[in-house]
C-alpha atoms as a PDB file:
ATOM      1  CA  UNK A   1       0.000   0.000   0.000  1.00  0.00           C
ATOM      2  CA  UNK A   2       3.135   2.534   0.090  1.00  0.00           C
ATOM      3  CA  UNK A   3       2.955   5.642  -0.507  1.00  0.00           C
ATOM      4  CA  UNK A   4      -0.550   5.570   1.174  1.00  0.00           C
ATOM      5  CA  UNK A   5       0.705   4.019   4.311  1.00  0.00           C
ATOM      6  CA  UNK A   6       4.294   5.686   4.599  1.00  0.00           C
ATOM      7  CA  UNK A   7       2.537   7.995   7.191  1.00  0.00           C
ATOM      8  CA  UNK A   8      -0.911   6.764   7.849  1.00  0.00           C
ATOM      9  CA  UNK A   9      -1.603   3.046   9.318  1.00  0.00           C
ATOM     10  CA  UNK A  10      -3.606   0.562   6.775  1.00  0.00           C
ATOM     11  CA  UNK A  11      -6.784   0.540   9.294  1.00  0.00           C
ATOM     12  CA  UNK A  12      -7.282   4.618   8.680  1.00  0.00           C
ATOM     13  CA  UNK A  13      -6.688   4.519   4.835  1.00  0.00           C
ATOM     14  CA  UNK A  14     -10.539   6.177   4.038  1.00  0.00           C
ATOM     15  CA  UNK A  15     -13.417   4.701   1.834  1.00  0.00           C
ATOM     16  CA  UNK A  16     -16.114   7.113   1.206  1.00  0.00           C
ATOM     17  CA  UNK A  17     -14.252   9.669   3.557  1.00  0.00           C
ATOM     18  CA  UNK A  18     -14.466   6.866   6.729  1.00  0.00           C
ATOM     19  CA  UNK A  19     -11.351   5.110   7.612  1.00  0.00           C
ATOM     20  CA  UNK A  20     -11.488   1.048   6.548  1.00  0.00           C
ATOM     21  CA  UNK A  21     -11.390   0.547  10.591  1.00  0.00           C
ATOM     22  CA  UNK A  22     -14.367   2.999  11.144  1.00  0.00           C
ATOM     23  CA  UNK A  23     -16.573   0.488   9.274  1.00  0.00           C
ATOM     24  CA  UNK A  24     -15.842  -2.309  11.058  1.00  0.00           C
ATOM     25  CA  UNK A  25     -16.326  -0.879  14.273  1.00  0.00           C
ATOM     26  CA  UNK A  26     -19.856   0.396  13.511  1.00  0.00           C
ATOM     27  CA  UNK A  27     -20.987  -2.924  12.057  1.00  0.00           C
ATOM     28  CA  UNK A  28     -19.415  -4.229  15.258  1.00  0.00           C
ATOM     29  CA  UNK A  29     -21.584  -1.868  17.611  1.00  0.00           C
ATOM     30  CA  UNK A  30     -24.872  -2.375  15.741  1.00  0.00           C
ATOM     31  CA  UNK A  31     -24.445  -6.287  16.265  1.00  0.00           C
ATOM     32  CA  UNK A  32     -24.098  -5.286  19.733  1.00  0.00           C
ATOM     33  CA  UNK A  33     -20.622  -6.792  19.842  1.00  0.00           C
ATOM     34  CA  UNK A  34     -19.144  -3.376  22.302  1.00  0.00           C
ATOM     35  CA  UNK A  35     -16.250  -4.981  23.716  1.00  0.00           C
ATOM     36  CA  UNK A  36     -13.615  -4.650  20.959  1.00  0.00           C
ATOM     37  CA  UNK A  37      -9.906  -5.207  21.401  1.00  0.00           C
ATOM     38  CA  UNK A  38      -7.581  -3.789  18.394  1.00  0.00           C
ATOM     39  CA  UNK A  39      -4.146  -5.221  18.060  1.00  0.00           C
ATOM     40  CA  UNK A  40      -1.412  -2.719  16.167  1.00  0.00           C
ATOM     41  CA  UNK A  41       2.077  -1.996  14.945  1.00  0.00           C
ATOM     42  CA  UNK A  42       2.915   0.507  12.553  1.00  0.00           C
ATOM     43  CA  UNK A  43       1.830   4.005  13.566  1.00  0.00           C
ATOM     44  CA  UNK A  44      -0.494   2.099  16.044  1.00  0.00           C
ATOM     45  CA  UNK A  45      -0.291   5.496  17.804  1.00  0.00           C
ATOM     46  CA  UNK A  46      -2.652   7.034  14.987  1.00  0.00           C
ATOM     47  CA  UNK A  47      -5.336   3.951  15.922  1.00  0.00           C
ATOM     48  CA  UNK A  48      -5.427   4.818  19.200  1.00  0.00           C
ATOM     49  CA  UNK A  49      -5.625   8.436  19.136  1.00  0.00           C
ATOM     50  CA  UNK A  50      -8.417   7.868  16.356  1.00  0.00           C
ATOM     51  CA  UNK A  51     -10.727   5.737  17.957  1.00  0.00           C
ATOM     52  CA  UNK A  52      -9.764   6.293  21.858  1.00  0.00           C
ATOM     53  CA  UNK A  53     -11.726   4.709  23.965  1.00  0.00           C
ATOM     54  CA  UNK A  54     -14.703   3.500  21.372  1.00  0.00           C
ATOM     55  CA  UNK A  55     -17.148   5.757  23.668  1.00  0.00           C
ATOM     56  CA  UNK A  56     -18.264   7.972  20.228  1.00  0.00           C
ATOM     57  CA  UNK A  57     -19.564   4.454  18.841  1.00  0.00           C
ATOM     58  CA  UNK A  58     -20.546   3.207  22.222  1.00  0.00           C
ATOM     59  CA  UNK A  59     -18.241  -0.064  22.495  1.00  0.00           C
ATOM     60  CA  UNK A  60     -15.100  -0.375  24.748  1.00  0.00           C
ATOM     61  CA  UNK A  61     -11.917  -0.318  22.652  1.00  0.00           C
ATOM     62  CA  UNK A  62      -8.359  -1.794  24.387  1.00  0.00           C
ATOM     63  CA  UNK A  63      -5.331  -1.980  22.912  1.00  0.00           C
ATOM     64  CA  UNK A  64      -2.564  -4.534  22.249  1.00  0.00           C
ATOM     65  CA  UNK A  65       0.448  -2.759  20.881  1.00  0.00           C
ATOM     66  CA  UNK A  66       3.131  -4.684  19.122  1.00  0.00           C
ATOM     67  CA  UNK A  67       6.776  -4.020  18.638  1.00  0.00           C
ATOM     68  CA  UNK A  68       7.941  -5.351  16.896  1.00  0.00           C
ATOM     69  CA  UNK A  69       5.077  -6.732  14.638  1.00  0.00           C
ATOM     70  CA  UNK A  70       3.749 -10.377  15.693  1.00  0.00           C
ATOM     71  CA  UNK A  71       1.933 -11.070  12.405  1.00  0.00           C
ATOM     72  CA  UNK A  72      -1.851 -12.747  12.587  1.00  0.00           C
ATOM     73  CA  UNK A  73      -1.725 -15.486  15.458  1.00  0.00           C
ATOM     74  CA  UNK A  74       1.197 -14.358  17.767  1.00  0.00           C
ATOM     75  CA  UNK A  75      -0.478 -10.857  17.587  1.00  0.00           C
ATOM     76  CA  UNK A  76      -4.108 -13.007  19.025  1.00  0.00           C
ATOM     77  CA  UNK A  77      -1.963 -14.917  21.018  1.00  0.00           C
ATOM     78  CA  UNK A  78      -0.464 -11.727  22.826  1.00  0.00           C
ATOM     79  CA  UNK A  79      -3.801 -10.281  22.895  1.00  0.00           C
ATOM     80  CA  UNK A  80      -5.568 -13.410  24.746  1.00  0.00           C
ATOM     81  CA  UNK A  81      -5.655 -12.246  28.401  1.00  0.00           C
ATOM     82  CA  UNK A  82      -8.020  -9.100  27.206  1.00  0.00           C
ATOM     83  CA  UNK A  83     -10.389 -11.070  25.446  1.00  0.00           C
ATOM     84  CA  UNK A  84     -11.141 -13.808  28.166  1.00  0.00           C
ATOM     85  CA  UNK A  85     -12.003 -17.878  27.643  1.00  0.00           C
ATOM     86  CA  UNK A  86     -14.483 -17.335  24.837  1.00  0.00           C
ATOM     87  CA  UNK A  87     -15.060 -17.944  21.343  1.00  0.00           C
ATOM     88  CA  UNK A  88     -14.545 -14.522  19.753  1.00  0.00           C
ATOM     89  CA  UNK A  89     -14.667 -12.850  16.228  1.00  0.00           C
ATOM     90  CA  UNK A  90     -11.403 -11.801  14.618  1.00  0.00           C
ATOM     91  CA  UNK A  91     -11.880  -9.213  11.420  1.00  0.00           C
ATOM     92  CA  UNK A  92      -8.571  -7.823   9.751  1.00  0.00           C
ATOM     93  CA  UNK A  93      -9.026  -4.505   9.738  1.00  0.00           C
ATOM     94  CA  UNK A  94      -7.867  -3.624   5.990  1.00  0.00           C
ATOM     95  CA  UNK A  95     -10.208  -5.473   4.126  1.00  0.00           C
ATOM     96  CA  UNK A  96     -13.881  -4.041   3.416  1.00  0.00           C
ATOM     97  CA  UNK A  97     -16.863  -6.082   3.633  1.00  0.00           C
ATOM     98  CA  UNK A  98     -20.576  -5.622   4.377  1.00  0.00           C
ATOM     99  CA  UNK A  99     -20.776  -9.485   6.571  1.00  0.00           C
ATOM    100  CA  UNK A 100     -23.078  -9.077   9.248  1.00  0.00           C
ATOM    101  CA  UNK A 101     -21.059  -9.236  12.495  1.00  0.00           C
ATOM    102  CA  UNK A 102     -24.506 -10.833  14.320  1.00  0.00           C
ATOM    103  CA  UNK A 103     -23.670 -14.000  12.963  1.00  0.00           C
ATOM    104  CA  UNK A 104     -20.600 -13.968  15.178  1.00  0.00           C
ATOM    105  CA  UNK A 105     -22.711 -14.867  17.823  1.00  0.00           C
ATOM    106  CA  UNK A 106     -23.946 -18.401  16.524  1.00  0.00           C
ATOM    107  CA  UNK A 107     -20.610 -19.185  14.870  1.00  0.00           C
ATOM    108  CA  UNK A 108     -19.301 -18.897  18.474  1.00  0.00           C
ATOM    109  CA  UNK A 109     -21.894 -21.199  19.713  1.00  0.00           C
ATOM    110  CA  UNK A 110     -21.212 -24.132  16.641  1.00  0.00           C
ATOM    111  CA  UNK A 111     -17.618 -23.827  17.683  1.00  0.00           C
ATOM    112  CA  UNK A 112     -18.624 -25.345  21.124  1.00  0.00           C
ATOM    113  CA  UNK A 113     -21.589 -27.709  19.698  1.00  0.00           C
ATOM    114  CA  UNK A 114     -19.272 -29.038  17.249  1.00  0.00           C
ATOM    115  CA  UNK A 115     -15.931 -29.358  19.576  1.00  0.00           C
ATOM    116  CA  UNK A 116     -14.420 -26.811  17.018  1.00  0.00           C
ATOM    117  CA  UNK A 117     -11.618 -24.375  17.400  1.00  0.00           C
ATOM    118  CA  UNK A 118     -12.089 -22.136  14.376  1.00  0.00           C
ATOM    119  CA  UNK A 119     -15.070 -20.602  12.091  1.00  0.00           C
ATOM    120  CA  UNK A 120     -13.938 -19.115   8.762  1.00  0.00           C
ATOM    121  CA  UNK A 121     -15.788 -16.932   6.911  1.00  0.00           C
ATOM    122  CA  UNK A 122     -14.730 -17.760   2.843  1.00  0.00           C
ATOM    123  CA  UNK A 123     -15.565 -15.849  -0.131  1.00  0.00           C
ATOM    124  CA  UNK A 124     -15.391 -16.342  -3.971  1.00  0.00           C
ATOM    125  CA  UNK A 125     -11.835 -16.190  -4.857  1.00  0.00           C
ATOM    126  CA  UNK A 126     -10.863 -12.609  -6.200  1.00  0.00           C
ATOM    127  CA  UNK A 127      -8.530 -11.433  -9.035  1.00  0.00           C
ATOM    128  CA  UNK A 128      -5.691 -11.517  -6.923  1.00  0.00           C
ATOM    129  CA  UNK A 129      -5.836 -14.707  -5.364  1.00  0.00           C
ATOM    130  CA  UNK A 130      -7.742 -17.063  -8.069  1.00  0.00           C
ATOM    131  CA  UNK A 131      -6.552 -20.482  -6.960  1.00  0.00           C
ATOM    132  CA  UNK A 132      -7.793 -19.555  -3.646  1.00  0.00           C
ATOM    133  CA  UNK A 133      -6.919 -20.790   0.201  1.00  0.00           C
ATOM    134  CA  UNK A 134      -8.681 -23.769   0.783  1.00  0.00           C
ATOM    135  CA  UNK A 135     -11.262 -26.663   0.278  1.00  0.00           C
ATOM    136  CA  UNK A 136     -14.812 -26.823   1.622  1.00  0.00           C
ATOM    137  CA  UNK A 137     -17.122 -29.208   2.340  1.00  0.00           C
ATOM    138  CA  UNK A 138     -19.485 -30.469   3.790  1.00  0.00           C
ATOM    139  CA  UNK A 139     -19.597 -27.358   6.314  1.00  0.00           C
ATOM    140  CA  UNK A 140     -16.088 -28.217   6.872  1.00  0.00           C
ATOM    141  CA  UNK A 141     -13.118 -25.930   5.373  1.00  0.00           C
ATOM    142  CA  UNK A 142      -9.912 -28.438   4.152  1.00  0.00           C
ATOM    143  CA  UNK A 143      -6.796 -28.125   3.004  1.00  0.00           C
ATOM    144  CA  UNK A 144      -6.475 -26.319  -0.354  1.00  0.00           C
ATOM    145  CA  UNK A 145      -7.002 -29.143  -3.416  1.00  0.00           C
ATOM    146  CA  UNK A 146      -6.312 -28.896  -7.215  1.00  0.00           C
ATOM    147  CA  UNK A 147     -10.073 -26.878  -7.804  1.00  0.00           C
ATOM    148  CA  UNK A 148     -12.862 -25.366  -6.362  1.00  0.00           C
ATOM    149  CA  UNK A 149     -11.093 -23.343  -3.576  1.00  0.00           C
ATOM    150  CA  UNK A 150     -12.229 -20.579  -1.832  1.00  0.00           C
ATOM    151  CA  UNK A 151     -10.303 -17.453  -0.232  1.00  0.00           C
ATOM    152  CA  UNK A 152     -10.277 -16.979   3.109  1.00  0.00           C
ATOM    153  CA  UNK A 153     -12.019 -13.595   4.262  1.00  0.00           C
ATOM    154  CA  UNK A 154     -10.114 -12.506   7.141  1.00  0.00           C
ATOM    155  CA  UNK A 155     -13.266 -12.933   9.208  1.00  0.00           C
ATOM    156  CA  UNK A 156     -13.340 -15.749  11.834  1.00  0.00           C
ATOM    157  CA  UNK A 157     -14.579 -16.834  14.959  1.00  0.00           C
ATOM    158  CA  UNK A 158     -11.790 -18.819  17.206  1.00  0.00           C
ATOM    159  CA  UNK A 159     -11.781 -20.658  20.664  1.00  0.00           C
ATOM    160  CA  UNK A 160      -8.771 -19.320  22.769  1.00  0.00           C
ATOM    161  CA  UNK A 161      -7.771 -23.095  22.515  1.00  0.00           C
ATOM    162  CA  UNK A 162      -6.813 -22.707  18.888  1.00  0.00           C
ATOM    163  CA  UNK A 163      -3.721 -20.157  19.624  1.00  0.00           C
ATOM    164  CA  UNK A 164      -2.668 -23.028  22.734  1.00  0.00           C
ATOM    165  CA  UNK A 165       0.596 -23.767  20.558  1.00  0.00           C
ATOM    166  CA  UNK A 166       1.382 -20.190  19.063  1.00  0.00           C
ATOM    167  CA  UNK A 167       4.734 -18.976  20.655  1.00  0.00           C
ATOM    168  CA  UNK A 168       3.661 -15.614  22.634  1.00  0.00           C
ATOM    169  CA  UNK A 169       6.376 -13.291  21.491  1.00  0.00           C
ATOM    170  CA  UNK A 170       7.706 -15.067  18.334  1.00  0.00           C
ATOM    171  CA  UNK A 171       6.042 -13.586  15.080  1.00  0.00           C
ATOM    172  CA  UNK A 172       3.388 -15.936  13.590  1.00  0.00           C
ATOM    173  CA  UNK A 173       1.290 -16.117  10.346  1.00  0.00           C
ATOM    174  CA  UNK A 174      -2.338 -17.536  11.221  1.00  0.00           C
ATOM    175  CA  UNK A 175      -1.515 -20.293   8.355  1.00  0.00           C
ATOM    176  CA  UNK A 176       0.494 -22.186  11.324  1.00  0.00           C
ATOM    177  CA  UNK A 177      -2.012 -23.499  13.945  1.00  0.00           C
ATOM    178  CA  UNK A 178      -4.451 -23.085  10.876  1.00  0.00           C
ATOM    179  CA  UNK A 179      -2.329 -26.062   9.441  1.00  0.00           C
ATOM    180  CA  UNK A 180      -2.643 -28.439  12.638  1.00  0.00           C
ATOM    181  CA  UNK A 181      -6.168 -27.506  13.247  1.00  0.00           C
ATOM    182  CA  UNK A 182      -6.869 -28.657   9.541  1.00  0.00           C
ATOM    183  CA  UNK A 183      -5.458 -31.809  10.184  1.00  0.00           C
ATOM    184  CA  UNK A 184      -7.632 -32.367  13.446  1.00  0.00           C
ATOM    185  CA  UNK A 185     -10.509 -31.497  11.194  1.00  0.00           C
ATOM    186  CA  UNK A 186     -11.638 -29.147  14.021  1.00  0.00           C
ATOM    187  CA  UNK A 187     -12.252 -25.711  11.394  1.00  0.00           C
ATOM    188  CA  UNK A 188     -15.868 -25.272  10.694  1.00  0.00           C
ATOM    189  CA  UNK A 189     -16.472 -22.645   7.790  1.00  0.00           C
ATOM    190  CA  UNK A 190     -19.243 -21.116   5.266  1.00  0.00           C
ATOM    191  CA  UNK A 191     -19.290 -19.091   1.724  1.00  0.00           C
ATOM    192  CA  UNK A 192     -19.930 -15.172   1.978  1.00  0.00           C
ATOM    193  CA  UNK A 193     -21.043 -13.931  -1.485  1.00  0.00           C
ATOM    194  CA  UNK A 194     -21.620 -10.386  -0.434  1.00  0.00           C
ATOM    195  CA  UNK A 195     -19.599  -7.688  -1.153  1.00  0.00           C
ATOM    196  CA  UNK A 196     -15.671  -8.182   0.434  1.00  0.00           C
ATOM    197  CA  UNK A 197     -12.502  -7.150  -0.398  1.00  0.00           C
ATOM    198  CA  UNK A 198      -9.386  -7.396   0.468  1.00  0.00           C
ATOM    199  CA  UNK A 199      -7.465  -3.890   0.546  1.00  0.00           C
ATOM    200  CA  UNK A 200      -4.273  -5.066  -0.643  1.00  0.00           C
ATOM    201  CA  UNK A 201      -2.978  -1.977  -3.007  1.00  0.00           C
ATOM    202  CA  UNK A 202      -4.064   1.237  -3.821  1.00  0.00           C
ATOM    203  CA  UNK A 203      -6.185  -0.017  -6.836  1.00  0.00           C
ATOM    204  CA  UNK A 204      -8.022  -1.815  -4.700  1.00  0.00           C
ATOM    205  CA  UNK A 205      -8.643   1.164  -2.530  1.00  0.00           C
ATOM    206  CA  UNK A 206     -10.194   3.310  -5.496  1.00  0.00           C
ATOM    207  CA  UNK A 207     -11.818  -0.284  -6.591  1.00  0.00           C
ATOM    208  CA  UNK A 208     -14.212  -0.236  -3.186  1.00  0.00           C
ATOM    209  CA  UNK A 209     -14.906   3.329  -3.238  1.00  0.00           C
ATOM    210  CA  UNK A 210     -16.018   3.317  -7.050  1.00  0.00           C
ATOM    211  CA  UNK A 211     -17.775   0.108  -5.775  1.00  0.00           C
ATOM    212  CA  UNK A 212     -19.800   1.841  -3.234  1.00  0.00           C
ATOM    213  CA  UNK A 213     -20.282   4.871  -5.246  1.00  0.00           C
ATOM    214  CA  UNK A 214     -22.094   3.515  -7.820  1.00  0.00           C
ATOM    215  CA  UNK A 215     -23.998   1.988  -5.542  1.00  0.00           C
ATOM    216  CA  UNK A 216     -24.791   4.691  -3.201  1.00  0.00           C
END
């Protein structure tokens, strides 16, 4: 995303004049999900003096500050004791979707039903990524195959159980414990087909806000 993010964190980049993080956190508040915790790096600074204390939406923002960066599942991993022994949702803040956060709260509760450790939302491959992440079936997401993969969102729901092997302070991609939680069959999954994207580059950027433009 450089030049964009030389000075300004990925999570404030705008859409539509609202900063990609904004969005989230108002979807978040009217699923009446108010306890949020944000996890940051790079110019984290600008996050927190942003959003402060989530009061204007009427949530509860903390903070886990990085340095240096821990990458997807250290960074959850460091971020565990303020987000208790519950299944919770995970959204990465620089993608842009219209998902409806309320169905975090029954993905959380077919985690436990189903002795699962991880919910992943999937969408329709994009452009970018058109061989896709991985295999699903039978309400089951596998481990990518030949065809007829799907992308993974960046939205999930995940027991505190599924980070139990993620070194706390050693920088680690989520595809890790994904990996042995794969194997144990123990990731549940379903297929988004609403609007998502992933805000990878700066054509992408103009991309979602010529998206929502034409549709506003």
């Amino acid at each position: 995303m450089r030049p964009l993010t030389d000075s300004t964190p990925k999570p404030l980049l705008r859409v539509q004049g609202k900063p990609l993080i904004e969005w989230h956190i108002e979807r978040l508040a009217a699923a009446q999900i108010e306890h949020i915790v944000i996890n940051h790096a790079w110019l984290g600074e600008q996050i927190e003096s942003y959003l402060g204390d989530g009061s204007k939406w009427g949530v509860h923002i903390q903070y886990s500050a990085e340095n240096p960066a821990l990458e997807t599942a250290a960074g959850i991993k460091k971020a565990l004791p303020l987000l208790g022994d519950a299944p919770f949702l995970v959204v990465s803040a620089d993608i842009w979707s219209d998902w409806n956060p309320q169905l975090a709260h029954y993905l959380a509760q077919s985690l436990v039903n189903n002795q699962a450790t991880a919910h992943l939302v999937l969408v329709p491959n994009p452009e970018h990524n058109r061989d896709g992440d991985f295999a699903f079936a039978q309400g089951k997401v596998q481990p990518k195959a030949p065809t007829g993969n799907y992308t993974y969102s960046g939205i999930g729901v995940f027991h505190p159980h599924f980070f139990a092997q993620v070194p706390a302070h050693t920088p680690t991609p989520l595809r890790i414990p994904l990996n042995q939680a794969l194997a144990q069959q123990q990731v549940l999954g379903s297929i988004y087909q609403g609007t998502w994207m992933d805000i990878g580059t700066p054509q992408r950027l103009q991309q979602i806000e010529q998206n929502l433009a034409s549709k506003a």
